[in-house]
C-alpha atoms as a PDB file:
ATOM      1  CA  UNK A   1     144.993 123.041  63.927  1.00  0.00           C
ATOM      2  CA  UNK A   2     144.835 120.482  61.197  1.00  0.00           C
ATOM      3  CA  UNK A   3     145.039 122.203  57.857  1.00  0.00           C
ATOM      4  CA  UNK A   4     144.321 120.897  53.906  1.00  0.00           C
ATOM      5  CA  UNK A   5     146.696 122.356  51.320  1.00  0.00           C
ATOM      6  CA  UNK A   6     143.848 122.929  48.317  1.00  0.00           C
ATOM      7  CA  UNK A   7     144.213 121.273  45.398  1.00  0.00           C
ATOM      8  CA  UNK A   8     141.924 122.626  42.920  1.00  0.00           C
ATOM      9  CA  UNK A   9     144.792 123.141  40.603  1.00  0.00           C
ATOM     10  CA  UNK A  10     145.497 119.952  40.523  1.00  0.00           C
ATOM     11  CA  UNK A  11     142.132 118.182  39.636  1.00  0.00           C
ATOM     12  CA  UNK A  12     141.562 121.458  36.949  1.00  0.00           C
ATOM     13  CA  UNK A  13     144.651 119.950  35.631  1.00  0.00           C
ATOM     14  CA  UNK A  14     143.841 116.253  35.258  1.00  0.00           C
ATOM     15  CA  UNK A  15     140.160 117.632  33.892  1.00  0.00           C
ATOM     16  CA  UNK A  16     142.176 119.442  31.051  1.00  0.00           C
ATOM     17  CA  UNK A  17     144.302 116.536  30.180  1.00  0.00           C
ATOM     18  CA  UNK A  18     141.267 114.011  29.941  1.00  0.00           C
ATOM     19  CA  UNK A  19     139.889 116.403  27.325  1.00  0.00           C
ATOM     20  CA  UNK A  20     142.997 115.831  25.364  1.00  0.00           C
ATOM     21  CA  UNK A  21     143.234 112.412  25.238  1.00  0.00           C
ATOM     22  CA  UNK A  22     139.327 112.269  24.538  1.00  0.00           C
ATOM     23  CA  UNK A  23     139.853 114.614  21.931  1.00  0.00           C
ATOM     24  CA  UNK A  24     142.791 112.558  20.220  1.00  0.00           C
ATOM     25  CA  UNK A  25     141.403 109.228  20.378  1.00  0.00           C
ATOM     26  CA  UNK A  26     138.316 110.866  18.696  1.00  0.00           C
ATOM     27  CA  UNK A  27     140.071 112.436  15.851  1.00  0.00           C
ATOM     28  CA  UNK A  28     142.282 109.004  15.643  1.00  0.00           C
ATOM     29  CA  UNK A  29     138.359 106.973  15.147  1.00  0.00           C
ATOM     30  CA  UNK A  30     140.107 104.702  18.146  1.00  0.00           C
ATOM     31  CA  UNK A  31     137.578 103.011  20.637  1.00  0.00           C
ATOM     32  CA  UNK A  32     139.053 102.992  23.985  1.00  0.00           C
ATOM     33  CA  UNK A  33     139.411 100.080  25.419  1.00  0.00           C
ATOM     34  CA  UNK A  34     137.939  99.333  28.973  1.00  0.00           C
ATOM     35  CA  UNK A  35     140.450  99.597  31.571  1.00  0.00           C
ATOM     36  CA  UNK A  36     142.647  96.841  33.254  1.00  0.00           C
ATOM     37  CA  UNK A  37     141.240  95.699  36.356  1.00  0.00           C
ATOM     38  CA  UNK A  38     143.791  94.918  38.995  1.00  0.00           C
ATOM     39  CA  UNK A  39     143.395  92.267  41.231  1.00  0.00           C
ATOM     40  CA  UNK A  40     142.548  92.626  44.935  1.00  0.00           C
ATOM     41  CA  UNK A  41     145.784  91.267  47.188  1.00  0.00           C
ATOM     42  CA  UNK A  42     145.230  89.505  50.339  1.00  0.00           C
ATOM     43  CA  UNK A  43     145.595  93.275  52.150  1.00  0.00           C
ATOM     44  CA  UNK A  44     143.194  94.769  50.189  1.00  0.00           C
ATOM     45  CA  UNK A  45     144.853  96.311  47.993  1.00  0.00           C
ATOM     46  CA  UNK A  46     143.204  98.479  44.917  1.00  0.00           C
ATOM     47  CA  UNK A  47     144.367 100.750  42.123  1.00  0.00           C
ATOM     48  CA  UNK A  48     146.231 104.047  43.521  1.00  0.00           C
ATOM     49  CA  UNK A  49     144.134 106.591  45.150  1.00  0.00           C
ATOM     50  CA  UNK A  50     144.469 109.967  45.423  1.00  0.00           C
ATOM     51  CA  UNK A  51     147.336 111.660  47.406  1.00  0.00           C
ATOM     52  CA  UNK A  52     145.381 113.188  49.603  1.00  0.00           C
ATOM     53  CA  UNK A  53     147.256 111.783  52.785  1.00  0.00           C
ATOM     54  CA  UNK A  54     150.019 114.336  52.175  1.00  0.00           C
ATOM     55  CA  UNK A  55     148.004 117.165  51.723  1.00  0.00           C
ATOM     56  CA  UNK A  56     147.756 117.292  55.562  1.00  0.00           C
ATOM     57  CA  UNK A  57     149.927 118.977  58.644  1.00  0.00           C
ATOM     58  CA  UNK A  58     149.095 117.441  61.651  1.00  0.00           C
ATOM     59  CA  UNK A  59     150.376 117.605  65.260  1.00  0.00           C
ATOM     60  CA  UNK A  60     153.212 114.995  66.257  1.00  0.00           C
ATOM     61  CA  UNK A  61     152.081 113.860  69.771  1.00  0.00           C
ATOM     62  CA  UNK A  62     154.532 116.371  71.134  1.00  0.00           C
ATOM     63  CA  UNK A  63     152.177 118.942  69.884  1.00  0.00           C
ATOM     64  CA  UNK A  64     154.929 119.982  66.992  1.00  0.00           C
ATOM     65  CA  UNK A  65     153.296 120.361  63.495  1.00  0.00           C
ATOM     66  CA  UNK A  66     154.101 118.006  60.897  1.00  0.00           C
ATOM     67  CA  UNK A  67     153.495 118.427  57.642  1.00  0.00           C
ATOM     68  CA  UNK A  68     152.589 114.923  56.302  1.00  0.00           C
ATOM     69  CA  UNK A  69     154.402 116.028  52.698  1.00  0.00           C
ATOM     70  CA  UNK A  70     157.579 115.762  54.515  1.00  0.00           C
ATOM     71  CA  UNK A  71     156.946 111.898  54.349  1.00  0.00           C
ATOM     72  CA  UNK A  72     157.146 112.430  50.145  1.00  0.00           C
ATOM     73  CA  UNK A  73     159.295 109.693  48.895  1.00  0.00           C
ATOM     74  CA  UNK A  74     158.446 107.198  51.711  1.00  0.00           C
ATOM     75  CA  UNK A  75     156.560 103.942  52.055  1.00  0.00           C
ATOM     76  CA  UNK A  76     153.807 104.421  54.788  1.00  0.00           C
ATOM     77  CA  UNK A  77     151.932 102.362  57.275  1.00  0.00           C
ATOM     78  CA  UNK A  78     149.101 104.521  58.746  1.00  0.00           C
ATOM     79  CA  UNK A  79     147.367 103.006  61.749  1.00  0.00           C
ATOM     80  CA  UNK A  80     144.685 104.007  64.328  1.00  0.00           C
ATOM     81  CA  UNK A  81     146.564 102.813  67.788  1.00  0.00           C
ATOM     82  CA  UNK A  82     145.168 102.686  71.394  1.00  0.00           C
ATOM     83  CA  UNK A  83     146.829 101.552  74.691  1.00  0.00           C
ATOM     84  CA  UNK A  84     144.294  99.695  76.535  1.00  0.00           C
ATOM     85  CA  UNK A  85     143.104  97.057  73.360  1.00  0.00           C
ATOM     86  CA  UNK A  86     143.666  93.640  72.878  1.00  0.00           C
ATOM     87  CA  UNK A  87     145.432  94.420  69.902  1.00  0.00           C
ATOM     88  CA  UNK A  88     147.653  97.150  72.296  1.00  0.00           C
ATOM     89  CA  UNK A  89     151.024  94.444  71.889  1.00  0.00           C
ATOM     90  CA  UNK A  90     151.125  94.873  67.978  1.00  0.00           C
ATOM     91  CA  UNK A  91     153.010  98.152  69.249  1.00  0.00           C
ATOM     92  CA  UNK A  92     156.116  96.207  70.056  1.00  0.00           C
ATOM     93  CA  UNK A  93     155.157  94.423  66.265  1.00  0.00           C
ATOM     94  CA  UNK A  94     155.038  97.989  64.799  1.00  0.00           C
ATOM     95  CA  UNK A  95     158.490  98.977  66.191  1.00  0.00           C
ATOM     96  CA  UNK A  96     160.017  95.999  64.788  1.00  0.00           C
ATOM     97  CA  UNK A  97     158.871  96.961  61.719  1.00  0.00           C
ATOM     98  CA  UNK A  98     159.869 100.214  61.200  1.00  0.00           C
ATOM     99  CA  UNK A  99     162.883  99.428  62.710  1.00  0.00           C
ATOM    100  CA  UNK A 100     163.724  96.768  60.338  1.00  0.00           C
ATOM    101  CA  UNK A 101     162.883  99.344  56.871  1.00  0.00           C
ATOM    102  CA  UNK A 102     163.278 102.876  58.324  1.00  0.00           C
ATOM    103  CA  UNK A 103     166.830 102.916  56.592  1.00  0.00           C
ATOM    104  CA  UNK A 104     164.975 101.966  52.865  1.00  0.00           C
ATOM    105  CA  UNK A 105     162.284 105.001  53.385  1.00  0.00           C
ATOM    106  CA  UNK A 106     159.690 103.758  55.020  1.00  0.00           C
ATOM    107  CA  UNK A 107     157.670 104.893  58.528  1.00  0.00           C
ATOM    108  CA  UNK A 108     155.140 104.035  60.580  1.00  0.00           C
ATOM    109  CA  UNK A 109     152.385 107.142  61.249  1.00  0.00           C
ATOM    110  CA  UNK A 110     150.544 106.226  64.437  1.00  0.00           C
ATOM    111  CA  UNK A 111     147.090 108.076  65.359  1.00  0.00           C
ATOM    112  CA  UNK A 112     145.564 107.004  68.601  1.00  0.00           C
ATOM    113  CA  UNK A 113     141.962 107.348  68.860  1.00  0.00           C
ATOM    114  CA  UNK A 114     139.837 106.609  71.721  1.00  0.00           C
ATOM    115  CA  UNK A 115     136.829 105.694  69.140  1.00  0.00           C
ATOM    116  CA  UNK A 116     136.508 102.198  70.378  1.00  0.00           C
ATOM    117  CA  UNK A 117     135.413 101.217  74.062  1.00  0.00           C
ATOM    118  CA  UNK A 118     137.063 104.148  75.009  1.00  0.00           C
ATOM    119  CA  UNK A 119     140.542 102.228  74.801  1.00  0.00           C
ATOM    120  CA  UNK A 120     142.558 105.206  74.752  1.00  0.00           C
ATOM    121  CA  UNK A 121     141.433 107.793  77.394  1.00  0.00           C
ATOM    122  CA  UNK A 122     145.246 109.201  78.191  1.00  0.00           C
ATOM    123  CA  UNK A 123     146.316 112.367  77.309  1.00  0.00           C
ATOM    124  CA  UNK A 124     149.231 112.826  74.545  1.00  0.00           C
ATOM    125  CA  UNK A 125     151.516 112.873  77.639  1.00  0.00           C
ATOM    126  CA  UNK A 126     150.311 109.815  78.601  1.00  0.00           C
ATOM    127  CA  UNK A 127     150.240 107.899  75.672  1.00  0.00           C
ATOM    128  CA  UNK A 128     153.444 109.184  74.835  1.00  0.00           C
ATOM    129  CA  UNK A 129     155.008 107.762  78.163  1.00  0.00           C
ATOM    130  CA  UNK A 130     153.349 104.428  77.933  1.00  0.00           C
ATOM    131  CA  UNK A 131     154.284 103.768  74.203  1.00  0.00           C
ATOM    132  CA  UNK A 132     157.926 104.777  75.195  1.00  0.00           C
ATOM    133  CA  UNK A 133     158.017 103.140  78.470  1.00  0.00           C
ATOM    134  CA  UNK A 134     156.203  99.743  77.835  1.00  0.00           C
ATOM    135  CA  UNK A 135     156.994  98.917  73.809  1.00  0.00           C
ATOM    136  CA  UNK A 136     160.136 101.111  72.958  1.00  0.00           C
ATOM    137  CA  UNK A 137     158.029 103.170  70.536  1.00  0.00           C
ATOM    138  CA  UNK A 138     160.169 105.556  68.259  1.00  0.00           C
ATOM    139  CA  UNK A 139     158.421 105.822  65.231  1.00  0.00           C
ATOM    140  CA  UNK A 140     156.309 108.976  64.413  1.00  0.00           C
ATOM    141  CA  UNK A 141     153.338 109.381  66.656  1.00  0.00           C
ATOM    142  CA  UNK A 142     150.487 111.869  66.267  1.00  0.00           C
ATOM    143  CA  UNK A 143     148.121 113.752  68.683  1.00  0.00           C
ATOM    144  CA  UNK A 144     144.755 111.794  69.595  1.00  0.00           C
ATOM    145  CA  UNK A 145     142.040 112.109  66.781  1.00  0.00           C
ATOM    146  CA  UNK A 146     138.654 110.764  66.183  1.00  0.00           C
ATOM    147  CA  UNK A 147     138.992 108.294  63.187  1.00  0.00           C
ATOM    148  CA  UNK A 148     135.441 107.625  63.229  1.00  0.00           C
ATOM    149  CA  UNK A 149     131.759 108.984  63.954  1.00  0.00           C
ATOM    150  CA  UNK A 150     130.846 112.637  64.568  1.00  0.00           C
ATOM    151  CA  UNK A 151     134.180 114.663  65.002  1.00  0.00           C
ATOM    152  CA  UNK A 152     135.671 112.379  62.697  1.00  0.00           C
ATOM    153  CA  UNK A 153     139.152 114.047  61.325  1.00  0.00           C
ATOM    154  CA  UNK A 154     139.465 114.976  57.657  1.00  0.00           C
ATOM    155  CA  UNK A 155     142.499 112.218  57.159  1.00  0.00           C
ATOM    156  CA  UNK A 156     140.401 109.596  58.306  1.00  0.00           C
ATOM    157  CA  UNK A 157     136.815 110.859  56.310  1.00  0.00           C
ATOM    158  CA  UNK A 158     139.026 110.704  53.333  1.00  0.00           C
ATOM    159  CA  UNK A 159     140.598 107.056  54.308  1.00  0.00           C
ATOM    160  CA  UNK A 160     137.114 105.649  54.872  1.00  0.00           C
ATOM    161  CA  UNK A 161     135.159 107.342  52.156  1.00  0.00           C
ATOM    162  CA  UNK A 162     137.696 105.408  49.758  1.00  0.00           C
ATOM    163  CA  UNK A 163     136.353 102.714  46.948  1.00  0.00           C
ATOM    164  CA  UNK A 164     135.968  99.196  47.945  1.00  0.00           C
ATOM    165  CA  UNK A 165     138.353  97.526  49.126  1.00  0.00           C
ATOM    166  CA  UNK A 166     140.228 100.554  50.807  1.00  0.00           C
ATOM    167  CA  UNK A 167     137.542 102.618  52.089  1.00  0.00           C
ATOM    168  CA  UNK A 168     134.820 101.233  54.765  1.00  0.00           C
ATOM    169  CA  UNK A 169     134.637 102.517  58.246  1.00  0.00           C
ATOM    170  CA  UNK A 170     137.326 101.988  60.827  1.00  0.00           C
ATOM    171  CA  UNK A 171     136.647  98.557  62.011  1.00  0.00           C
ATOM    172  CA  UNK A 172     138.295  98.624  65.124  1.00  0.00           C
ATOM    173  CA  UNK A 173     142.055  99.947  66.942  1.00  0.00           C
ATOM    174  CA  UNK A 174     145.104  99.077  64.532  1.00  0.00           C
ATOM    175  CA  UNK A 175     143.579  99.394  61.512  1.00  0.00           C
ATOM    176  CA  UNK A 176     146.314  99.646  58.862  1.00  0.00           C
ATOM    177  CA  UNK A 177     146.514 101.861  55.465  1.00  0.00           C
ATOM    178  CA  UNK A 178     149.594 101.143  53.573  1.00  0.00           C
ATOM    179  CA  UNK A 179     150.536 104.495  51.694  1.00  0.00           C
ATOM    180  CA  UNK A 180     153.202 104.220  48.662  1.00  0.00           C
ATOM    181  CA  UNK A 181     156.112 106.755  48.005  1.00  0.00           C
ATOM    182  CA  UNK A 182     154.128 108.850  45.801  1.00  0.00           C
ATOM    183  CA  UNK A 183     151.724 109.216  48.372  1.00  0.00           C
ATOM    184  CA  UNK A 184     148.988 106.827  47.207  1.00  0.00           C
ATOM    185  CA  UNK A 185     146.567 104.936  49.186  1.00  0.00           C
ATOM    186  CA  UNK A 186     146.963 101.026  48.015  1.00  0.00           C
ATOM    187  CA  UNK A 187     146.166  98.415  50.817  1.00  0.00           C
ATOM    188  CA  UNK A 188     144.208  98.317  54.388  1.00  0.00           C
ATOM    189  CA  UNK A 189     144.868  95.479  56.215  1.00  0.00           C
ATOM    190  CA  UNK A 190     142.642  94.490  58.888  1.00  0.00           C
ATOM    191  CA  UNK A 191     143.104  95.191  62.940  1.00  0.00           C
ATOM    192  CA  UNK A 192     143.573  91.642  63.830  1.00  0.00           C
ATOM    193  CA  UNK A 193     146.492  91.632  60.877  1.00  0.00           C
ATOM    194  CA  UNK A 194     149.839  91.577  62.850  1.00  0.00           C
ATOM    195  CA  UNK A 195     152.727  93.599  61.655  1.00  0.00           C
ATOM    196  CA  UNK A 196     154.935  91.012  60.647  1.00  0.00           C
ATOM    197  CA  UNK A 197     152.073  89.274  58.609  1.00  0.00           C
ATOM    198  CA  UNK A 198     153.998  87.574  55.646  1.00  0.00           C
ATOM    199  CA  UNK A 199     151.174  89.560  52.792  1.00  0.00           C
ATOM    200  CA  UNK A 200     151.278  92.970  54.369  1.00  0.00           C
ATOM    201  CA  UNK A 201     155.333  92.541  54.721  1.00  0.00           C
ATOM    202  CA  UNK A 202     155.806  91.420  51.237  1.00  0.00           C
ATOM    203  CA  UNK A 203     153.329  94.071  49.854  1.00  0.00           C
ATOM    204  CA  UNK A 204     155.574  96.510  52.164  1.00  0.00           C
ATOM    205  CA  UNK A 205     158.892  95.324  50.679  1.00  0.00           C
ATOM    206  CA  UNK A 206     157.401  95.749  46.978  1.00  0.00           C
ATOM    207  CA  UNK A 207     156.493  98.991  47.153  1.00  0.00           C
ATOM    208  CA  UNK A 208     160.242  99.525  48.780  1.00  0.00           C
ATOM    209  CA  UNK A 209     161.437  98.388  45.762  1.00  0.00           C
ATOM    210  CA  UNK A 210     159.429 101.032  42.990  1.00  0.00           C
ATOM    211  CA  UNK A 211     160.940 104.390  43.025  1.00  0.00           C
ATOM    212  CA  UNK A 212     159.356 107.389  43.629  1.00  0.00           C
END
């Protein structure tokens, strides 16, 4: 069962320290100045979000629970997978990846979803054997969800109900959220977007670089 670790605390906590700085820049007679905007990178990236992703314990395809706060500290590349797709050989893409920056702190989080033309009908098992067998898959894969529609998980209602450009529905199988090592939400890159795509691989390697 997927679970959310509440965080009431935490927004009461943020509410009491904008009161504060309202309060100070009153008192001071400052005018606050509007806030920078940051630009929009090719992956769509946006100002932090939340860190909502690693609120959640989810079920590696095994069926093991995983708490997704273990992952504190890394770079993340969440993506919606299926085995039957088009898109299916961006596995072998994937594995590369993570293969080449698991030793800096970063993983890949697969999810496969049978949400679109009913490209993944397999069982864990299945998928499981066919991602090992056929593409060599060893980074972290999940249990099947629903990333979109009725049944749609809470992970995924959070992803899509984002600002512009993060949020949006789930256009299609290997849609990509790149997650930073605090936890943050800051690009989506499109289905069609091949892991080794020079923008998503340099945005990777930058956020590699920042600390925690």
């Amino acid at each position: 069962m997927d679970l959310r670790v509440p965080r009431a605390g935490q927004r009461v906590r943020r509410g009491a320290a904008a009161l504060l700085v309202a309060a100070f820049v009153e008192l001071a007679g400052a005018t606050a100045a509007p806030a920078e905007t940051q630009p929009t990178g090719a992956g769509g990236g946006a100002p932090p979000a939340e860190t909502f992703v690693l609120d959640y314990q989810m079920n590696r395809i095994d069926g093991t629970p995983q708490n997704l706060a273990d992952y504190r500290g890394q770079v993340l590349l969440l993506v919606n997978v299926a085995s039957k797709c088009g898109l299916t050989p961006q596995y072998e893409g994937l594995e590369a990846l993570y293969d080449r920056y698991k030793d800096r702190g970063f993983a890949v989080l697969g999810f496969p979803a049978n949400d679109f033309a009913g490209q993944e009908p397999g069982s864990d098992g299945q998928i499981a054997d066919f991602c090992r067998s056929t593409y060599g898959v060893r980074f972290p894969m999940f249990s099947k969800i629903t990333v979109k529609g009725e049944g749609q998980h809470p992970l995924y209602r959070e992803l899509t109900s984002l600002p512009a450009p993060i949020g949006g529905e789930v256009q299609w199988n290997f849609q990509k959220y790149l997650v930073n090592r605090r936890g943050e939400v800051v690009a989506k890159f499109d289905p069609r977007t091949k892991p080794d795509d020079p923008a998503l691989v340099a945005k990777l390697e930058a956020l590699l670089a920042e600390s925690s």
